[in-house]
C-alpha atoms as a PDB file:
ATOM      1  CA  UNK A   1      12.798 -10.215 -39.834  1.00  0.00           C
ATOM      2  CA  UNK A   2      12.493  -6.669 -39.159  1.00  0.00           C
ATOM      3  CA  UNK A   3      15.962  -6.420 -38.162  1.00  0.00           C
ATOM      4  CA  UNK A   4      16.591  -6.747 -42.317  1.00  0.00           C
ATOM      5  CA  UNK A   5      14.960  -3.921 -43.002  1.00  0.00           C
ATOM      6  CA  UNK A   6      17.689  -0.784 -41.072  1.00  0.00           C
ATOM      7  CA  UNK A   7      20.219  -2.175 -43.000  1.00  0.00           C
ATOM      8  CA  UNK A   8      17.826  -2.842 -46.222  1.00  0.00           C
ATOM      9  CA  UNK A   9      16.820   1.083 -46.080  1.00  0.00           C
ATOM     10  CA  UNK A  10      20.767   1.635 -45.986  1.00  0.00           C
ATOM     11  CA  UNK A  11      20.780  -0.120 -49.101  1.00  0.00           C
ATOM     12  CA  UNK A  12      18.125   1.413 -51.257  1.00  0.00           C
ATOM     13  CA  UNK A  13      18.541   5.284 -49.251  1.00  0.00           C
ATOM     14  CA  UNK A  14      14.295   4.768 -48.325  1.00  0.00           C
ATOM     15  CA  UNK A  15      13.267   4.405 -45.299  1.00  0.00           C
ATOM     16  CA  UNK A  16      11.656   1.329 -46.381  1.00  0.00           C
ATOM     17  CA  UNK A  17       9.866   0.880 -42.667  1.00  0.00           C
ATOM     18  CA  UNK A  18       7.990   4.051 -43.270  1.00  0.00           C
ATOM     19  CA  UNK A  19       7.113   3.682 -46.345  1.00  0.00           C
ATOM     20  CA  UNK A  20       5.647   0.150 -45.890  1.00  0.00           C
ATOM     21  CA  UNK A  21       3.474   1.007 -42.925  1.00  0.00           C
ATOM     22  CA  UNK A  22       2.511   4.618 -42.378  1.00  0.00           C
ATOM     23  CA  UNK A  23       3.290   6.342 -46.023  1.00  0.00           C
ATOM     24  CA  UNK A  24       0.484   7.729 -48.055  1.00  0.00           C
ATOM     25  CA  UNK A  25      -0.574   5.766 -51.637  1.00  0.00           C
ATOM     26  CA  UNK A  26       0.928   9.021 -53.586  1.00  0.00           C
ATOM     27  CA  UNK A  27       4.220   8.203 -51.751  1.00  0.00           C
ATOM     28  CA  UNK A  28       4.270   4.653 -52.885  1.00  0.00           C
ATOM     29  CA  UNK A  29       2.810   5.259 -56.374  1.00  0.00           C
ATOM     30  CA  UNK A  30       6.563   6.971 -56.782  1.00  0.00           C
ATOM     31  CA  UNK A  31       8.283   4.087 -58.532  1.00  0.00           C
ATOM     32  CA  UNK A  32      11.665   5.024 -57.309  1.00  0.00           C
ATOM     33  CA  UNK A  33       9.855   4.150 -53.792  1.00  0.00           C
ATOM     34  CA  UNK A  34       7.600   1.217 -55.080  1.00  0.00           C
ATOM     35  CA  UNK A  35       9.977  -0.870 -56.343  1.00  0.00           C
ATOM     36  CA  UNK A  36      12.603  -1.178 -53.869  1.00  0.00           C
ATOM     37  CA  UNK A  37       9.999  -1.445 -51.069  1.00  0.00           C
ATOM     38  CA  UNK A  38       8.254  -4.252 -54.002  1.00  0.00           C
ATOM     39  CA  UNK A  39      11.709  -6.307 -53.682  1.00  0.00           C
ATOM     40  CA  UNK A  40      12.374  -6.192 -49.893  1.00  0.00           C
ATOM     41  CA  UNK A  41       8.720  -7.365 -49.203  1.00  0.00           C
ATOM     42  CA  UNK A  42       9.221 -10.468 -51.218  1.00  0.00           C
ATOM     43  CA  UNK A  43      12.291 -10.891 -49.998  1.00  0.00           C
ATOM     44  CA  UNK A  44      11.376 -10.818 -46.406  1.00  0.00           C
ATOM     45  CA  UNK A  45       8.348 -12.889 -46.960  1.00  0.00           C
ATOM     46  CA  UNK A  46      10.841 -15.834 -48.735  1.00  0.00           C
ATOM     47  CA  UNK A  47      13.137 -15.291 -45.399  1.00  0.00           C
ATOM     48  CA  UNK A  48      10.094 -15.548 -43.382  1.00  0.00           C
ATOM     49  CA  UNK A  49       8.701 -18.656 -45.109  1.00  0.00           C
ATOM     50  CA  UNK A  50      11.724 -20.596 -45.814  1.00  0.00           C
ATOM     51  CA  UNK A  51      14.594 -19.463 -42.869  1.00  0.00           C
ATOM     52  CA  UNK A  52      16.896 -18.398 -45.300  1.00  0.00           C
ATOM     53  CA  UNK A  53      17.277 -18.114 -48.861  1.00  0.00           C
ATOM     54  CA  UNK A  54      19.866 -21.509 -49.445  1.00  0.00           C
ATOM     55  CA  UNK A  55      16.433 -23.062 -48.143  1.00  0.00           C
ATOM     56  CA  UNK A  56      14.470 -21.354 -50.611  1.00  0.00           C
ATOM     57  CA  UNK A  57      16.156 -22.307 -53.552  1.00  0.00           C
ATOM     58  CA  UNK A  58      16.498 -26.059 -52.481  1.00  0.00           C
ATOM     59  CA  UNK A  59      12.865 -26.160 -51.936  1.00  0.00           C
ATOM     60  CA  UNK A  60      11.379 -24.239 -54.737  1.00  0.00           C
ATOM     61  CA  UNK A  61      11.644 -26.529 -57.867  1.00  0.00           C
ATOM     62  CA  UNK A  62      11.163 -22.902 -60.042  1.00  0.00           C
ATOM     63  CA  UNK A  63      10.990 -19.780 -59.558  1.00  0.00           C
ATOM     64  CA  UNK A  64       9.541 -16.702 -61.459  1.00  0.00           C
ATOM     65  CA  UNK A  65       8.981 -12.797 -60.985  1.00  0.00           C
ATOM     66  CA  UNK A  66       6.932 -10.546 -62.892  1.00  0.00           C
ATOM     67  CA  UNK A  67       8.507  -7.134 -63.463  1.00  0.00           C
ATOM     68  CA  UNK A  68      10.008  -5.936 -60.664  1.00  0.00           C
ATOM     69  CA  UNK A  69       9.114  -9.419 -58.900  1.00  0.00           C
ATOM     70  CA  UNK A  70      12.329 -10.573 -61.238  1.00  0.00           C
ATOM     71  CA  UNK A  71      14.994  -9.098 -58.663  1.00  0.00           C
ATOM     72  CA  UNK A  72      13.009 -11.070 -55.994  1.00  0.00           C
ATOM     73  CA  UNK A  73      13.127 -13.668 -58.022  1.00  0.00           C
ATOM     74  CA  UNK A  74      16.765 -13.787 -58.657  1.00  0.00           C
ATOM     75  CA  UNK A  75      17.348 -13.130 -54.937  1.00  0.00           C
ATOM     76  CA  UNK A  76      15.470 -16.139 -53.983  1.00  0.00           C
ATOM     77  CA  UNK A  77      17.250 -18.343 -56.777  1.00  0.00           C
ATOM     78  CA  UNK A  78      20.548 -17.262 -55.501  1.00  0.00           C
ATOM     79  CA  UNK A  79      21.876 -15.497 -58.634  1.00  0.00           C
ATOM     80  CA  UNK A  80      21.910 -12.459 -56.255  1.00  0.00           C
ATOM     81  CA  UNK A  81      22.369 -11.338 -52.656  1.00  0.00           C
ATOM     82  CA  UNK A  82      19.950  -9.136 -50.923  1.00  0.00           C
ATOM     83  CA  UNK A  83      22.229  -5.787 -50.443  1.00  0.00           C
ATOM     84  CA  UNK A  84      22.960  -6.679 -54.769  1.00  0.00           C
ATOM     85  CA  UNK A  85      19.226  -7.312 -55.686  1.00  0.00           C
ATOM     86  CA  UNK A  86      17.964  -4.272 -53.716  1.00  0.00           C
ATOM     87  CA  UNK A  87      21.108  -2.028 -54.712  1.00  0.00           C
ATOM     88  CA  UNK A  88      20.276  -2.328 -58.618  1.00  0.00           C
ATOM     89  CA  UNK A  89      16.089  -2.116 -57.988  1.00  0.00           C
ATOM     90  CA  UNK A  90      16.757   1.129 -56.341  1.00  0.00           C
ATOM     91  CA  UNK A  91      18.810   2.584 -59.566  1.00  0.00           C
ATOM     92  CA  UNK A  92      15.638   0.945 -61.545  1.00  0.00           C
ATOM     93  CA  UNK A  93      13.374   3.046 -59.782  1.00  0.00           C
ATOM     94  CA  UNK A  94      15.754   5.663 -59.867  1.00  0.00           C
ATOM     95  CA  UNK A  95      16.202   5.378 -63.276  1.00  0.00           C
ATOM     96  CA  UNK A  96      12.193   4.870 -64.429  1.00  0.00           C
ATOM     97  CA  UNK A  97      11.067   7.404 -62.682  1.00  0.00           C
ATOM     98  CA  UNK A  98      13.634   9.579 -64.238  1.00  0.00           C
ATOM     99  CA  UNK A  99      12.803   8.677 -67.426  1.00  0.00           C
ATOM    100  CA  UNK A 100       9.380   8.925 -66.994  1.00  0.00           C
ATOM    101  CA  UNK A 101       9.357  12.750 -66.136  1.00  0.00           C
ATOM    102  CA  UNK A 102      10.553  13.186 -69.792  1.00  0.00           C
ATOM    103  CA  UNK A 103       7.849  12.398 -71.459  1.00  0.00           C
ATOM    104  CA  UNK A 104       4.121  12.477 -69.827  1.00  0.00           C
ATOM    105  CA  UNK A 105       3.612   8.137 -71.069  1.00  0.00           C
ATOM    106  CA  UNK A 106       1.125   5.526 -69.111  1.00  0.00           C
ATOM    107  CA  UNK A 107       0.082   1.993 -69.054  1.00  0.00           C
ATOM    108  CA  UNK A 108      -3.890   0.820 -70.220  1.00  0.00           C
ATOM    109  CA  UNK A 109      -4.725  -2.880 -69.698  1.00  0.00           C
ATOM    110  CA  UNK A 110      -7.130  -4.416 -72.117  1.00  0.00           C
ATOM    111  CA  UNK A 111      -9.225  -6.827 -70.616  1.00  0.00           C
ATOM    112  CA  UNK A 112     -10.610  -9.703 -72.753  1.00  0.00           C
ATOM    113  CA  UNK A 113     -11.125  -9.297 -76.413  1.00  0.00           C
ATOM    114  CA  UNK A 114      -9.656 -11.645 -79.344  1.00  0.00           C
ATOM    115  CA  UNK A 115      -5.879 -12.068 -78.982  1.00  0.00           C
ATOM    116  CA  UNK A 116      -4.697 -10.696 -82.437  1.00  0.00           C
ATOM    117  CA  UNK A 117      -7.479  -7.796 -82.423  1.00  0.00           C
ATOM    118  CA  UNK A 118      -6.198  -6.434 -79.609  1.00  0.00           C
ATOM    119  CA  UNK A 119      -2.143  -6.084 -80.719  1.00  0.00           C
ATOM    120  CA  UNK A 120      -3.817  -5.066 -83.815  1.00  0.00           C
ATOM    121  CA  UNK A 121      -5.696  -2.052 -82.174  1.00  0.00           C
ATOM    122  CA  UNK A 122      -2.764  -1.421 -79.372  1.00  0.00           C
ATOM    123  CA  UNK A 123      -0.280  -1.288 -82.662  1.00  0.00           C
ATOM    124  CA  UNK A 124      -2.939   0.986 -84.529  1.00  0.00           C
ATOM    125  CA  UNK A 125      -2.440   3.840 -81.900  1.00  0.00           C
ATOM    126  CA  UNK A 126       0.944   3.537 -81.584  1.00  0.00           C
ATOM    127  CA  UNK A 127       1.211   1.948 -78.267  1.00  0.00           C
ATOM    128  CA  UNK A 128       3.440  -1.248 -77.257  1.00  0.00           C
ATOM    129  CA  UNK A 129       2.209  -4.211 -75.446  1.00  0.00           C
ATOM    130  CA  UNK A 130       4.369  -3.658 -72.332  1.00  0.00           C
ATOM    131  CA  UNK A 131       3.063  -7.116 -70.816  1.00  0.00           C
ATOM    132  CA  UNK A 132       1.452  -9.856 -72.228  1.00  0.00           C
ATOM    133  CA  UNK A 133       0.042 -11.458 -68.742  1.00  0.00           C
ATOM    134  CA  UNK A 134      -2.074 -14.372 -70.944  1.00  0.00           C
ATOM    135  CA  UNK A 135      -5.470 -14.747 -69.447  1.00  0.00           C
ATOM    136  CA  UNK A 136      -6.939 -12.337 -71.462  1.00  0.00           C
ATOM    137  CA  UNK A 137      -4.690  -9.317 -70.157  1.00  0.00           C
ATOM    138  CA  UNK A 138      -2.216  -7.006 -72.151  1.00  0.00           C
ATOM    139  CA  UNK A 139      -1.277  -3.960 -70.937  1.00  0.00           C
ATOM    140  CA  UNK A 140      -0.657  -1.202 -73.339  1.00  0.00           C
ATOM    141  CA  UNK A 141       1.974   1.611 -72.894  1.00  0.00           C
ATOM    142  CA  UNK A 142       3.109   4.594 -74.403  1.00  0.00           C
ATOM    143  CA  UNK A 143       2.183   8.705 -74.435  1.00  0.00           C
ATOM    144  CA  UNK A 144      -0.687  10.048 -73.017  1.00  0.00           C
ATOM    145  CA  UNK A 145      -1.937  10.580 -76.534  1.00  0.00           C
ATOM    146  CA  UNK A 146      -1.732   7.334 -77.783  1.00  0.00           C
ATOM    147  CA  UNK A 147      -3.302   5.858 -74.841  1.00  0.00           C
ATOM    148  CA  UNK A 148      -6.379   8.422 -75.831  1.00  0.00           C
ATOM    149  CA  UNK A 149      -5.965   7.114 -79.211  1.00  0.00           C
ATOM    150  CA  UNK A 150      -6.994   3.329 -78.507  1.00  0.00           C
ATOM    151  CA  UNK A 151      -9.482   4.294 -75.915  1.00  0.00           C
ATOM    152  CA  UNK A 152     -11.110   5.973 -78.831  1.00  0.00           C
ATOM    153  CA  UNK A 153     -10.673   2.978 -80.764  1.00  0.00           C
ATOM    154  CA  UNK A 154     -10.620   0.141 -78.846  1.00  0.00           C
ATOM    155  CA  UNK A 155     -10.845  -3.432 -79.749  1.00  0.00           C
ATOM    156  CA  UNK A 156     -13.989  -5.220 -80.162  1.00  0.00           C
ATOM    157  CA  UNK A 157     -15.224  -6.908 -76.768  1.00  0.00           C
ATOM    158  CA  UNK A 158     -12.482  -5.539 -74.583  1.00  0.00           C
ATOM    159  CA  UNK A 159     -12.472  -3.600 -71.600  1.00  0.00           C
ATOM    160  CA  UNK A 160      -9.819  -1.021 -70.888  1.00  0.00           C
ATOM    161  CA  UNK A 161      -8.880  -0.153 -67.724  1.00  0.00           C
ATOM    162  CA  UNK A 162      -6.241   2.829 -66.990  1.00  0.00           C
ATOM    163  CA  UNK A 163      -3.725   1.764 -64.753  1.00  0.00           C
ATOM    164  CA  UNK A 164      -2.174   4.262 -61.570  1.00  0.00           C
ATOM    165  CA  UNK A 165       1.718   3.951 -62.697  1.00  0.00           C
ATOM    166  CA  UNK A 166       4.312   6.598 -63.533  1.00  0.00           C
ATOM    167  CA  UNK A 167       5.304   6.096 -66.803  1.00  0.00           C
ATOM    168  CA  UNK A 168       5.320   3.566 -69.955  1.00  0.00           C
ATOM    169  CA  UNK A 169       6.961   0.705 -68.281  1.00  0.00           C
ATOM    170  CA  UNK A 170       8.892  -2.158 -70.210  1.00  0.00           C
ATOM    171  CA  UNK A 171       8.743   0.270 -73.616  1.00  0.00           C
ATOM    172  CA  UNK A 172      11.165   2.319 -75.533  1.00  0.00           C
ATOM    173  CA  UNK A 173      10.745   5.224 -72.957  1.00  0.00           C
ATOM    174  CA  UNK A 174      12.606   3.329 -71.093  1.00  0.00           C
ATOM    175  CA  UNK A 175      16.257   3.674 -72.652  1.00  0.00           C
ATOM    176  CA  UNK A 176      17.586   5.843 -70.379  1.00  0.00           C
ATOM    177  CA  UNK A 177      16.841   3.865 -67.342  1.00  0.00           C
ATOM    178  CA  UNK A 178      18.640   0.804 -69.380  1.00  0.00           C
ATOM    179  CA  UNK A 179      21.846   2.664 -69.280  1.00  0.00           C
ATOM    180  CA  UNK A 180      21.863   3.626 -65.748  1.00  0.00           C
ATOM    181  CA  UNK A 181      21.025   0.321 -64.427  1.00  0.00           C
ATOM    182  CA  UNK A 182      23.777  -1.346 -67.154  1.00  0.00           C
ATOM    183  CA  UNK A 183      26.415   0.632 -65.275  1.00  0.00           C
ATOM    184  CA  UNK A 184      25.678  -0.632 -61.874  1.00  0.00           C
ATOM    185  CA  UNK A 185      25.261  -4.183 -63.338  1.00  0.00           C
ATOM    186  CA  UNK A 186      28.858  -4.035 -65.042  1.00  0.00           C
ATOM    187  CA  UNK A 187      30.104  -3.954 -61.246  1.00  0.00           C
ATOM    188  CA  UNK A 188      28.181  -6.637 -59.580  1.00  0.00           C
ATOM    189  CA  UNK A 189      29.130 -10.861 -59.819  1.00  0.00           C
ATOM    190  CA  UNK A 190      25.785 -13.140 -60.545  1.00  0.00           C
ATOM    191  CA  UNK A 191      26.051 -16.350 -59.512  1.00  0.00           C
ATOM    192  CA  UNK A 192      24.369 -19.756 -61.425  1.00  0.00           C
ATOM    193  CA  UNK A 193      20.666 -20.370 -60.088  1.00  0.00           C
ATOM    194  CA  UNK A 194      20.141 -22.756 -57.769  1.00  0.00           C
ATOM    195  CA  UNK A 195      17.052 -24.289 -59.306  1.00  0.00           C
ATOM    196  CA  UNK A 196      15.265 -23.164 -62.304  1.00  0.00           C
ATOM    197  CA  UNK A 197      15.091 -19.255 -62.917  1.00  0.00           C
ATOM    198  CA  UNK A 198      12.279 -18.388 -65.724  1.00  0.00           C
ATOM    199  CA  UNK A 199      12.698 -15.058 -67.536  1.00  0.00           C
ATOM    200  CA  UNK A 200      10.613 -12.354 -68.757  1.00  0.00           C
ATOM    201  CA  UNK A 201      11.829 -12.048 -71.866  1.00  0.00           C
ATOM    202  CA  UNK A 202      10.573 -15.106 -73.518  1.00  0.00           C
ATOM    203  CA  UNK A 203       9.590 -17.750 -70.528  1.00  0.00           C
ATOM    204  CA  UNK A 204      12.711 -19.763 -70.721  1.00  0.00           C
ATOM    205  CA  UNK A 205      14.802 -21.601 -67.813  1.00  0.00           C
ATOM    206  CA  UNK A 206      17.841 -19.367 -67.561  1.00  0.00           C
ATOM    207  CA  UNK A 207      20.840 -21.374 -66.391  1.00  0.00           C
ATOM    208  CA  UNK A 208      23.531 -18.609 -66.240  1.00  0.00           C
ATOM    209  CA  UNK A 209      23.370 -16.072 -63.820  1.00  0.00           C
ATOM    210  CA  UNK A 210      25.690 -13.540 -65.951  1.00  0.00           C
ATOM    211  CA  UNK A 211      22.993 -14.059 -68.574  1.00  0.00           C
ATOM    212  CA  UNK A 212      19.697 -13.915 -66.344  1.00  0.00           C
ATOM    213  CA  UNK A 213      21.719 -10.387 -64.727  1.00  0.00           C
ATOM    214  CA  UNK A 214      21.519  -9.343 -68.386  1.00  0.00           C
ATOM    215  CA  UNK A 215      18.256 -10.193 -69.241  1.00  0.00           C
ATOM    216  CA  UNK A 216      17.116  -8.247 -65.928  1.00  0.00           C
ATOM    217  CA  UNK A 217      18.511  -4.690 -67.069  1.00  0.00           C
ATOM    218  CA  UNK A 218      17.475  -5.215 -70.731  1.00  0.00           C
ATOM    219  CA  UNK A 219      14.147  -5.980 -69.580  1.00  0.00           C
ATOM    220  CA  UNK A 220      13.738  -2.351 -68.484  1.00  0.00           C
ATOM    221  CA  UNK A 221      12.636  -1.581 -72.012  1.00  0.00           C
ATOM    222  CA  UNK A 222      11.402  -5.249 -73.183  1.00  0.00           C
ATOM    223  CA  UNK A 223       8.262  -6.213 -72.953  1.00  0.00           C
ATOM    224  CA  UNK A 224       7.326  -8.721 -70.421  1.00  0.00           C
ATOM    225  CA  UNK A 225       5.997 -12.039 -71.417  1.00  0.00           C
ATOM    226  CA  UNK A 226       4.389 -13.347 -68.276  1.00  0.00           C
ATOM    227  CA  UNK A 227       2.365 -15.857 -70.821  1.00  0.00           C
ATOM    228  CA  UNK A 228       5.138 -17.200 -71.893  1.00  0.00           C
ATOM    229  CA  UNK A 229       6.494 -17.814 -68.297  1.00  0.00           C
ATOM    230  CA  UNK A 230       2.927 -19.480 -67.240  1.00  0.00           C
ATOM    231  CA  UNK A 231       3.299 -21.442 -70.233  1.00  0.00           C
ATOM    232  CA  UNK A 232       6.422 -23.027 -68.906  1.00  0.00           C
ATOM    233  CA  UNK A 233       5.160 -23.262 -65.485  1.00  0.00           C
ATOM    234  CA  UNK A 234       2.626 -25.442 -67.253  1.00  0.00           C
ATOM    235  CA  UNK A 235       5.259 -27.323 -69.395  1.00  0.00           C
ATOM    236  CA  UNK A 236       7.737 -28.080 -66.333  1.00  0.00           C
ATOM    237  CA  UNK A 237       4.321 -29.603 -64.493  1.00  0.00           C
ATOM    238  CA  UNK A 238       4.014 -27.159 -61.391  1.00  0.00           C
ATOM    239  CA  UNK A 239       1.421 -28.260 -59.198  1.00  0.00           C
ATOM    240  CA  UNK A 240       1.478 -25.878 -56.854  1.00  0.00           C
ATOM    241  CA  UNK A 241       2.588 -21.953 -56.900  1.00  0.00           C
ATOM    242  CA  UNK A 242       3.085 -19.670 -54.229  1.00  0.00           C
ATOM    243  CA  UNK A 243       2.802 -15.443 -54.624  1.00  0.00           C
ATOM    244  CA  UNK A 244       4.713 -13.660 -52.238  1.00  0.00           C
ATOM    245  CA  UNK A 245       3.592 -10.080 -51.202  1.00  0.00           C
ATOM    246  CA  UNK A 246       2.121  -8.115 -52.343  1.00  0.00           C
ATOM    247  CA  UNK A 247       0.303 -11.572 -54.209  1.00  0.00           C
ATOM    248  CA  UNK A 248      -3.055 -11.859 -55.599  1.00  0.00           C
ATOM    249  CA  UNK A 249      -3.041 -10.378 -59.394  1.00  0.00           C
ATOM    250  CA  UNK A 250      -0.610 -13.356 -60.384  1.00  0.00           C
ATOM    251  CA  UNK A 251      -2.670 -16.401 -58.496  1.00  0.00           C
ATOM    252  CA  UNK A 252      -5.528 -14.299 -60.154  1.00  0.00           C
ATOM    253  CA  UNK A 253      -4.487 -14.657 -63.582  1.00  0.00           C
ATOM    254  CA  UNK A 254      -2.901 -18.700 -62.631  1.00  0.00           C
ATOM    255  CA  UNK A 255      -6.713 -19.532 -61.755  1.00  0.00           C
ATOM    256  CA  UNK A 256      -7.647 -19.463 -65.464  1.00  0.00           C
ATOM    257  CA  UNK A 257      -4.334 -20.746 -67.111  1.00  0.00           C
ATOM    258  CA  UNK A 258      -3.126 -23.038 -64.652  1.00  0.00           C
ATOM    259  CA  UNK A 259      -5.800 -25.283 -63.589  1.00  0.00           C
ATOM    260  CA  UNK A 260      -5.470 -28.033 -61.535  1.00  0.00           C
ATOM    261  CA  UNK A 261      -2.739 -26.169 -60.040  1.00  0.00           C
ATOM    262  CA  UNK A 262      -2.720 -25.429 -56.090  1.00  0.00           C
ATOM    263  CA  UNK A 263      -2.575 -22.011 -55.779  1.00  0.00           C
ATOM    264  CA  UNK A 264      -1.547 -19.639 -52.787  1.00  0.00           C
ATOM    265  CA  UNK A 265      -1.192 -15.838 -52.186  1.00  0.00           C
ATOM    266  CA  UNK A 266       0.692 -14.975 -49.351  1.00  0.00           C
ATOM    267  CA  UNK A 267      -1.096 -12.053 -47.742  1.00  0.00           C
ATOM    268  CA  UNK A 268      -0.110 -11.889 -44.728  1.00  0.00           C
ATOM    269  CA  UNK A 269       1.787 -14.238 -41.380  1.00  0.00           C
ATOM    270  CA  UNK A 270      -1.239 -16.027 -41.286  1.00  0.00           C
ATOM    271  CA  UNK A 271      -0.623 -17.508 -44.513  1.00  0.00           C
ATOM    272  CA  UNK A 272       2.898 -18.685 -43.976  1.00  0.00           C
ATOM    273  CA  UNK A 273       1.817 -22.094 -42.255  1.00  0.00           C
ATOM    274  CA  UNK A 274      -0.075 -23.006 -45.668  1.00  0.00           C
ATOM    275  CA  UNK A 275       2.665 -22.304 -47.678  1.00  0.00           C
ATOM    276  CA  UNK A 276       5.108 -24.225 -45.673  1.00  0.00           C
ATOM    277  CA  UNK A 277       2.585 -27.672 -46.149  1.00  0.00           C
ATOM    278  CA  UNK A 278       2.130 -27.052 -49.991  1.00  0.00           C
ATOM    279  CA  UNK A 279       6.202 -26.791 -50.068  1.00  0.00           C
ATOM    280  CA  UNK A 280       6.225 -30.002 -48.225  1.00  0.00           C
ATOM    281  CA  UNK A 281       3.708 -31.426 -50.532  1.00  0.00           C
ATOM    282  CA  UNK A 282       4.889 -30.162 -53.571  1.00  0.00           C
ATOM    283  CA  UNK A 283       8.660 -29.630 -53.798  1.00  0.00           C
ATOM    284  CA  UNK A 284      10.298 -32.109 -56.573  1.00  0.00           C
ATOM    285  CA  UNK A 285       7.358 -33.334 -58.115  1.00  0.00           C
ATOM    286  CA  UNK A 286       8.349 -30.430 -61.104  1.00  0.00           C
ATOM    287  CA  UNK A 287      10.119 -32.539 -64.126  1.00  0.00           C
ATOM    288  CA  UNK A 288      13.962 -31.871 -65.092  1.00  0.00           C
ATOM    289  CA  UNK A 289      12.858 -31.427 -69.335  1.00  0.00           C
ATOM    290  CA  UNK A 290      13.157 -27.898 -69.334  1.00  0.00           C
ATOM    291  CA  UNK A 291      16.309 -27.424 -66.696  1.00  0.00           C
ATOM    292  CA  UNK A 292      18.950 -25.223 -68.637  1.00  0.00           C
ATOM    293  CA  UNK A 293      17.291 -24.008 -71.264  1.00  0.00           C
ATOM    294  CA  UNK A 294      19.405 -20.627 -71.782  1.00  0.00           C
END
């Protein structure tokens, strides 16, 4: 695997080796650094666990990213190659962190709290609810100031909890970011999925790889519905799910809205061995009712 990763830094102009072993946390927090080395780590892990990413595909009865974990996502589904997924994550982080040195924006999560009194008090001050992660989790984004605003009015029986990112991710702030990424996107070919690709924007099964390419550069400045993705996790019948690195915070949040399901994060090489029997467990037992939905 670590033969990838030369050719990998070629890709995204990082010398993703470094960063992933020896560079300081300021380095990473960078997002024009965090999210290509984000992408190659999943990818690597899927290489790792499956041989190759044909096998991946074929074995995986859906796949889903969160954020970034979208390019991975599409990588893994075969709607695009490595050098293509890493290639257009780079101009994302590229792009973000560009557009977050324009304004000083953050991110807040809000941790419990009713459902409609928190968009109510993340509304209030302004702020947008850059992802909606179910399981009592929304992050809130926007300026510095507005993100003072609902911590001075927060909503009752929540918790808010500052997160360490660059800028107001998956908001308005974002525009510029959009543009650059659209222009790299206009020269690249998607390919179909190979098995069912879910999508940020709303949760659905995306059948068109033109339109899931799309939906990943507009999705710079959308909101991301993970909720909406567990809920079709839940729909399709997954009885199983796998995280690839850097896992925990989605298996985390699947504890509470997916139960029943198997759940694995995969940490580290020890863990490959358990994900390889819950693939041979698991794999086809997902229905075909939702295949195709967009």
């Amino acid at each position: 695997m670590a033969e990838r990763f030369p050719e990998w830094s070629e890709v995204v102009g990082l010398d993703l080796v470094r960063y992933g072993t020896t560079a300081d946390a300021e380095e990473i927090r960078d997002t024009a650094v965090a999210q290509p080395l984000l992408v190659s780590a999943g990818i690597a892990a899927s290489l790792a666990l499956f041989g190759d990413l044909e096998s991946a595909a074929a074995s995986a009865d859906a796949v889903a990213g969160h954020s970034v974990g979208e390019f991975t996502a599409a990588a893994v589904a075969g709607v695009l190659s490595p050098r293509d997924a890493l290639s257009l994550v780079a101009e994302r982080g590229r792009g973000m962190a560009e557009a977050s040195a324009v304004t000083p924006t953050g991110m807040t999560a809000v941790l419990g709290g009713d459902r409609s009194e928190v968009l109510a008090a993340i509304e209030a001050a302004g702020l947008t609810p850059a992802n909606d992660n179910g399981s009592g989790q929304i992050v809130a984004a926007g300026t510095l100031e507005q993100l003072e605003a609902l911590a001075a009015a927060p909503p009752p029986r929540a918790r808010l909890r500052p997160l360490s990112v660059a800028g107001a991710f998956h908001t308005h702030h974002m525009e510029p970011a959009v543009k650059r990424v659209a222009a790299l996107a206009s020269t690249i070919t998607a390919a179909d999925p190979r098995t069912r690709l879910l999508s940020n924007r709303d949760g659905a099964v995306v059948a068109s790889g033109a339109e899931y390419l799309s939906r990943l550069v507009s999705q710079i400045s959308s909101p991301v519905r993970w909720d909406a993705c567990t809920a079709t996790l839940a729909d399709l019948g997954v009885t199983a799910l796998i995280e690839l690195p850097p896992a925990g915070t989605l298996t985390g949040l699947a504890k509470r809205a997916l139960r029943g399901v198997e759940l694995l994060a995969v940490k580290s090489p020890e863990d490959l061995d358990r994900a390889r029997a819950l693939v041979a467990e698991h794999a086809g037992a997902v229905s075909a009712d939702l295949e195709g939905q967009a």
